[in-house]
Every structure is written in C-alpha cells, then in structure tokens.
N, C-alpha and C. Protein backbone atom coordinates (compact mmCIF):
# COMPACT_ATOMS: atom_id res chain seq x y z
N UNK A 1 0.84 -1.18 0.00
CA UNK A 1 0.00 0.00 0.00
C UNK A 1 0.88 1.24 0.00
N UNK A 2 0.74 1.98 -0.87
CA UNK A 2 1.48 3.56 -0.84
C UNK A 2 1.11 4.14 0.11
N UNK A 3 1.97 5.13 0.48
CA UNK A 3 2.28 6.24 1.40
C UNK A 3 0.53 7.03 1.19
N UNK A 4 0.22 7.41 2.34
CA UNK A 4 -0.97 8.56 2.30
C UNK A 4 -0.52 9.90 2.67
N UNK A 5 -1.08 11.00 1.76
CA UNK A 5 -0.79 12.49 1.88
C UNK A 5 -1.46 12.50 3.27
N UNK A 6 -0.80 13.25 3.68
CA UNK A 6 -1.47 13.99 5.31
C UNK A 6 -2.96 14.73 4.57
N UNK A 7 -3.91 15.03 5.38
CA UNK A 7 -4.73 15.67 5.49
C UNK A 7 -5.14 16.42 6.53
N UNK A 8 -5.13 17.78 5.81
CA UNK A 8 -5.20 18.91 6.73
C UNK A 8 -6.23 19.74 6.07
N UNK A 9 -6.56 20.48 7.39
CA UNK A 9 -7.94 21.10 7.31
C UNK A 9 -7.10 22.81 7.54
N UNK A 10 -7.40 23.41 6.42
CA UNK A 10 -6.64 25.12 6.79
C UNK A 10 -7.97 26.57 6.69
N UNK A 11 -7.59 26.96 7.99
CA UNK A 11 -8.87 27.88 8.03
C UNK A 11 -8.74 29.72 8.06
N UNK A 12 -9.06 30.38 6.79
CA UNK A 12 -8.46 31.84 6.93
C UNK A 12 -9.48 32.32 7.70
N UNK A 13 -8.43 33.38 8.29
CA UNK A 13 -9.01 33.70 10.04
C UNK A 13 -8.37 35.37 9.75
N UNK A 14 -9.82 36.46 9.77
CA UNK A 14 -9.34 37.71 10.32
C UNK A 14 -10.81 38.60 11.00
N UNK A 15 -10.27 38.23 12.52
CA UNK A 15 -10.79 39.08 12.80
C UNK A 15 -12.32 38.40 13.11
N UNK A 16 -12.15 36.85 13.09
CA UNK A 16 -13.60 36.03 13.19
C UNK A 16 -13.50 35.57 14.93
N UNK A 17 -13.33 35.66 15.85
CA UNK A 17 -13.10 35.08 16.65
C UNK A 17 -14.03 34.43 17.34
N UNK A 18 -15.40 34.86 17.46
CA UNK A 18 -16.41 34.52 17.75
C UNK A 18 -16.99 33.07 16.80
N UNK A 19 -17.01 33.32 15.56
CA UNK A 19 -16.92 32.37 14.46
C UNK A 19 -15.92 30.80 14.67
N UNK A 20 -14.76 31.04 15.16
CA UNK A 20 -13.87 30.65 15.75
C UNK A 20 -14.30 29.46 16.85
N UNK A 21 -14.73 30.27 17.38
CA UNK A 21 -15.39 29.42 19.23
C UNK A 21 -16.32 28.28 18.83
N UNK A 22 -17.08 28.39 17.55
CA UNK A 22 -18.09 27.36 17.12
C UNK A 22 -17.49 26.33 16.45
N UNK A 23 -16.42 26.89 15.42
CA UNK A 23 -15.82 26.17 14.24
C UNK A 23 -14.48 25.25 14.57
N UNK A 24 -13.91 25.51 15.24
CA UNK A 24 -12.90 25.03 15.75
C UNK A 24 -13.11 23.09 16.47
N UNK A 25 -13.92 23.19 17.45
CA UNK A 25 -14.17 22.26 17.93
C UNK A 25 -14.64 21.26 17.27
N UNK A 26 -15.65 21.57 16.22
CA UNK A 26 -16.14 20.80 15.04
C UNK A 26 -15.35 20.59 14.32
N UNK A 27 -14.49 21.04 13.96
CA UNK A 27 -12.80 20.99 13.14
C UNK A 27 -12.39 19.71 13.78
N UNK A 28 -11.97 19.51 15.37
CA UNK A 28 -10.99 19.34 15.72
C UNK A 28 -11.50 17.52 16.21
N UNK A 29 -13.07 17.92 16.05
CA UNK A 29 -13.55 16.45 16.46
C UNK A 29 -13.64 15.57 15.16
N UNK A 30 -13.13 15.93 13.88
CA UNK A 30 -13.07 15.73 12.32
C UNK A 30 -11.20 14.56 12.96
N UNK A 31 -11.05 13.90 12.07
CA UNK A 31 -9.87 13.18 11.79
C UNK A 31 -8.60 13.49 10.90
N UNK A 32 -8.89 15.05 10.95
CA UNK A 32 -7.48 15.90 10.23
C UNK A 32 -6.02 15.37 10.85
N UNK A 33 -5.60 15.16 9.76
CA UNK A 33 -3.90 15.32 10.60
C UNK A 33 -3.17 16.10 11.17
N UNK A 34 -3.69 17.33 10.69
CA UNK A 34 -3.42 18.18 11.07
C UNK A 34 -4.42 19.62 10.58
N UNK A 35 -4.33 21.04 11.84
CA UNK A 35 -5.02 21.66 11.74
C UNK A 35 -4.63 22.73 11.65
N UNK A 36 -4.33 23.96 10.97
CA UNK A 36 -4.00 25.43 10.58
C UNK A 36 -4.99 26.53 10.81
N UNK A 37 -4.70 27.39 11.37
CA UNK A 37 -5.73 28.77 11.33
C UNK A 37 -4.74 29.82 11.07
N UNK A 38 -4.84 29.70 9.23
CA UNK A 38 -3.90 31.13 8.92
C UNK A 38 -4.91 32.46 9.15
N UNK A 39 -3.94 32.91 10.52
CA UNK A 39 -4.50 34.37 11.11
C UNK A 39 -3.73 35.62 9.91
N UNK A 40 -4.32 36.61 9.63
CA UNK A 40 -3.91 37.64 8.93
C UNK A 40 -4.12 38.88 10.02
N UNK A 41 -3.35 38.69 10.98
CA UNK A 41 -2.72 40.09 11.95
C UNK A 41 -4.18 39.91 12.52
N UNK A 42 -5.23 39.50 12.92
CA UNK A 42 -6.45 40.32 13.54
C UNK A 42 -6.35 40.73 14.65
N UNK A 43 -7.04 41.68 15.14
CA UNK A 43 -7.18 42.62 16.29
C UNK A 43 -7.99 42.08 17.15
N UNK A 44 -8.99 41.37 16.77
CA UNK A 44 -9.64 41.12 17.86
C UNK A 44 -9.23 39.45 18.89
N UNK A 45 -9.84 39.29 19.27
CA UNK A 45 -9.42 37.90 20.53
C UNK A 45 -8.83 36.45 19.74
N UNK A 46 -8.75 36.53 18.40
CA UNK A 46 -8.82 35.33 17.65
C UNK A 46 -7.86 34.40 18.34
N UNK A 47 -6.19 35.11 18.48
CA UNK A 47 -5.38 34.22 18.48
C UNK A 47 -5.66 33.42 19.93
N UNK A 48 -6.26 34.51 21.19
CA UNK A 48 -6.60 33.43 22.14
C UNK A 48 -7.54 32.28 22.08
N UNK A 49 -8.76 32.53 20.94
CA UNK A 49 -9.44 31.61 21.06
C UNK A 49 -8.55 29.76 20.69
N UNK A 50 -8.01 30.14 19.20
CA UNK A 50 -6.83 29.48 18.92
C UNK A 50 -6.46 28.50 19.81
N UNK A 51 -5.23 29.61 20.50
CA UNK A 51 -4.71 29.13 21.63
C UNK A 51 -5.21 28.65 22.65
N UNK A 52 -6.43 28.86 22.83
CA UNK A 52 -7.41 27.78 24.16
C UNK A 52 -7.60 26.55 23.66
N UNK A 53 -7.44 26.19 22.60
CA UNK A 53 -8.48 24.75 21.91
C UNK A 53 -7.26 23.54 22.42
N UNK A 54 -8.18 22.43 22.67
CA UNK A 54 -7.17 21.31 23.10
C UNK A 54 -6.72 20.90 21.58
N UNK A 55 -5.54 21.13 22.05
CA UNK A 55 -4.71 20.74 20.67
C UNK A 55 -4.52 18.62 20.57
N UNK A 56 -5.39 18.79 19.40
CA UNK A 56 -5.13 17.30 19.28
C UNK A 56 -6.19 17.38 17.85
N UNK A 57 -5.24 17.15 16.65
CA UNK A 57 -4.06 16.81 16.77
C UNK A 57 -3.20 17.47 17.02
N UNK A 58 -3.32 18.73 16.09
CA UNK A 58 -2.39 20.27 16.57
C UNK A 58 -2.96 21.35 15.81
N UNK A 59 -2.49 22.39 16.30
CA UNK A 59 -3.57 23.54 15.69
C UNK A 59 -2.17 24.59 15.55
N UNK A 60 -2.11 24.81 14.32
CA UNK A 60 -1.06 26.27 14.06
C UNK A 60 -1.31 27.19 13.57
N UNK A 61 -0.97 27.85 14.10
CA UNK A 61 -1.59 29.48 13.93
C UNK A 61 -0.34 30.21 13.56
N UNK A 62 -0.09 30.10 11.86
CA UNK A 62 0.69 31.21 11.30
C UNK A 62 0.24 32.50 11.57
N UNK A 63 0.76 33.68 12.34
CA UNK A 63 0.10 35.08 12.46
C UNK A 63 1.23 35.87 11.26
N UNK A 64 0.64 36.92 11.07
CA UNK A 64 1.37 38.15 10.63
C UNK A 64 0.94 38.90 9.33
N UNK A 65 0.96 39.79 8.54
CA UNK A 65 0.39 40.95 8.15
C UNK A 65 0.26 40.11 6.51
N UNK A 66 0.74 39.53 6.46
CA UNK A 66 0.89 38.95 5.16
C UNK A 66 0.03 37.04 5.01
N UNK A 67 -1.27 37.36 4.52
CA UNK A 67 -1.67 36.06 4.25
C UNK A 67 -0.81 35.07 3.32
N UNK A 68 0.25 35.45 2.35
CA UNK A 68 1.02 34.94 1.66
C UNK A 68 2.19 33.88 2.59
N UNK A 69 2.69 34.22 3.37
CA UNK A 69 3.37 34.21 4.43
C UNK A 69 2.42 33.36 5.08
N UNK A 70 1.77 33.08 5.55
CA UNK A 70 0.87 31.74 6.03
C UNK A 70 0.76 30.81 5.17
N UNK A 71 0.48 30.75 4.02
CA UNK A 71 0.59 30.12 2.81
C UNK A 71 1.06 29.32 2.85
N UNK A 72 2.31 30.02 3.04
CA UNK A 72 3.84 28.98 2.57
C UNK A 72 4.31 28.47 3.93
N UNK A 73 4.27 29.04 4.93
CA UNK A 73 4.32 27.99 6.06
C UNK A 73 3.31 26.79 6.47
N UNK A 74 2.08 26.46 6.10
CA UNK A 74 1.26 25.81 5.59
C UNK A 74 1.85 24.78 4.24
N UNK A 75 2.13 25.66 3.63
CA UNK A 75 3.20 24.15 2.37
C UNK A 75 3.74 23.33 2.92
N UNK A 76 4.74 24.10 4.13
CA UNK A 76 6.09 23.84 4.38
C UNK A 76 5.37 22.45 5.31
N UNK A 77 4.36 22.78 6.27
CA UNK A 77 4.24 21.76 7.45
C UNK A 77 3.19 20.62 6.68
N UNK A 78 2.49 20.67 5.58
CA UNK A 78 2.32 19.75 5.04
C UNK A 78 3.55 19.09 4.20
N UNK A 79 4.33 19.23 3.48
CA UNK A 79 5.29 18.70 3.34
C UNK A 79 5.89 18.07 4.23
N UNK A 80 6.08 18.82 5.14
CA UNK A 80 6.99 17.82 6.67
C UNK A 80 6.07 17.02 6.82
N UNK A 81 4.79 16.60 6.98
CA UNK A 81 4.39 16.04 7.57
C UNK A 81 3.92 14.66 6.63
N UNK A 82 4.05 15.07 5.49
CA UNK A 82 4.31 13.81 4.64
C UNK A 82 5.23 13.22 3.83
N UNK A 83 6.73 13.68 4.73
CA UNK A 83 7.75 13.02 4.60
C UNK A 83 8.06 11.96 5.34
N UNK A 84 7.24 12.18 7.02
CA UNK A 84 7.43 11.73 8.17
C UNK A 84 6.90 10.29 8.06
N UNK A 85 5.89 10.01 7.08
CA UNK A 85 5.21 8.92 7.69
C UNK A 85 5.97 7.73 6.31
C-alpha cells in the first residue's frame, strides 16, 4: 500500500473570533492530521481563542500581516508532515 498524503484542514481567520469558538471544535472532532488557522494580523481575541483549543491533533496558527506568508508555512508543514510517515 502507498504512502498517504497527510490531510489537513486550513482555516483563513481575520478578525472572526467569535466564528472561531463554534468552528474550531467541530474541526478538531473531524480526523485531520493536522489543523492550521492562517491568522492575517487580527485585532480582535482570535489568536486566544486558537490558543485555548485542546490541541489534538495540533492547531497552528501562522500570524502576521501577510496572508502569503501563512501560505507557505502551511506548504512547508504539510510537506513535513508527509515526509514523516
């Protein structure tokens, strides 16, 4: 049997945090390999909501001003993560 691509679930996030509190958990009770919330800088509570969720499998939260820049760190950890197995 060949190798399986990881599957990951990636969610653009600005400024939803409330949105967040509902979506996340339903995300996280899904069988992703992994889980992303590319944040684009938001102001409001997002990254704590984020950061509260029981991480399992894992939840990464690329932040910073540039959605491009989440992107590609998102490539990068799917790639790693289907080298690994």
């Amino acid at each position: 049997m060949a190798n399986q691509s990881p599957v990951v679930a990636a969610i653009p996030n600005y400024n939803m945090a409330d949105s967040l509190r509902k979506l996340l958990p339903q995300v996280l009770s899904q069988s992703y390999d992994g889980v992303f919330v590319l944040d684009d800088a938001s102001t409001d509570d997002s990254v704590d909501v984020v950061q509260s969720v029981d991480i399992n499998p894992f939840v990464a939260l690329p932040q910073g001003g540039m959605a491009l820049d989440a992107l590609i760190v998102l490539q990068r950890r799917v790639q790693a993560s289907g080298s690994s197995g």
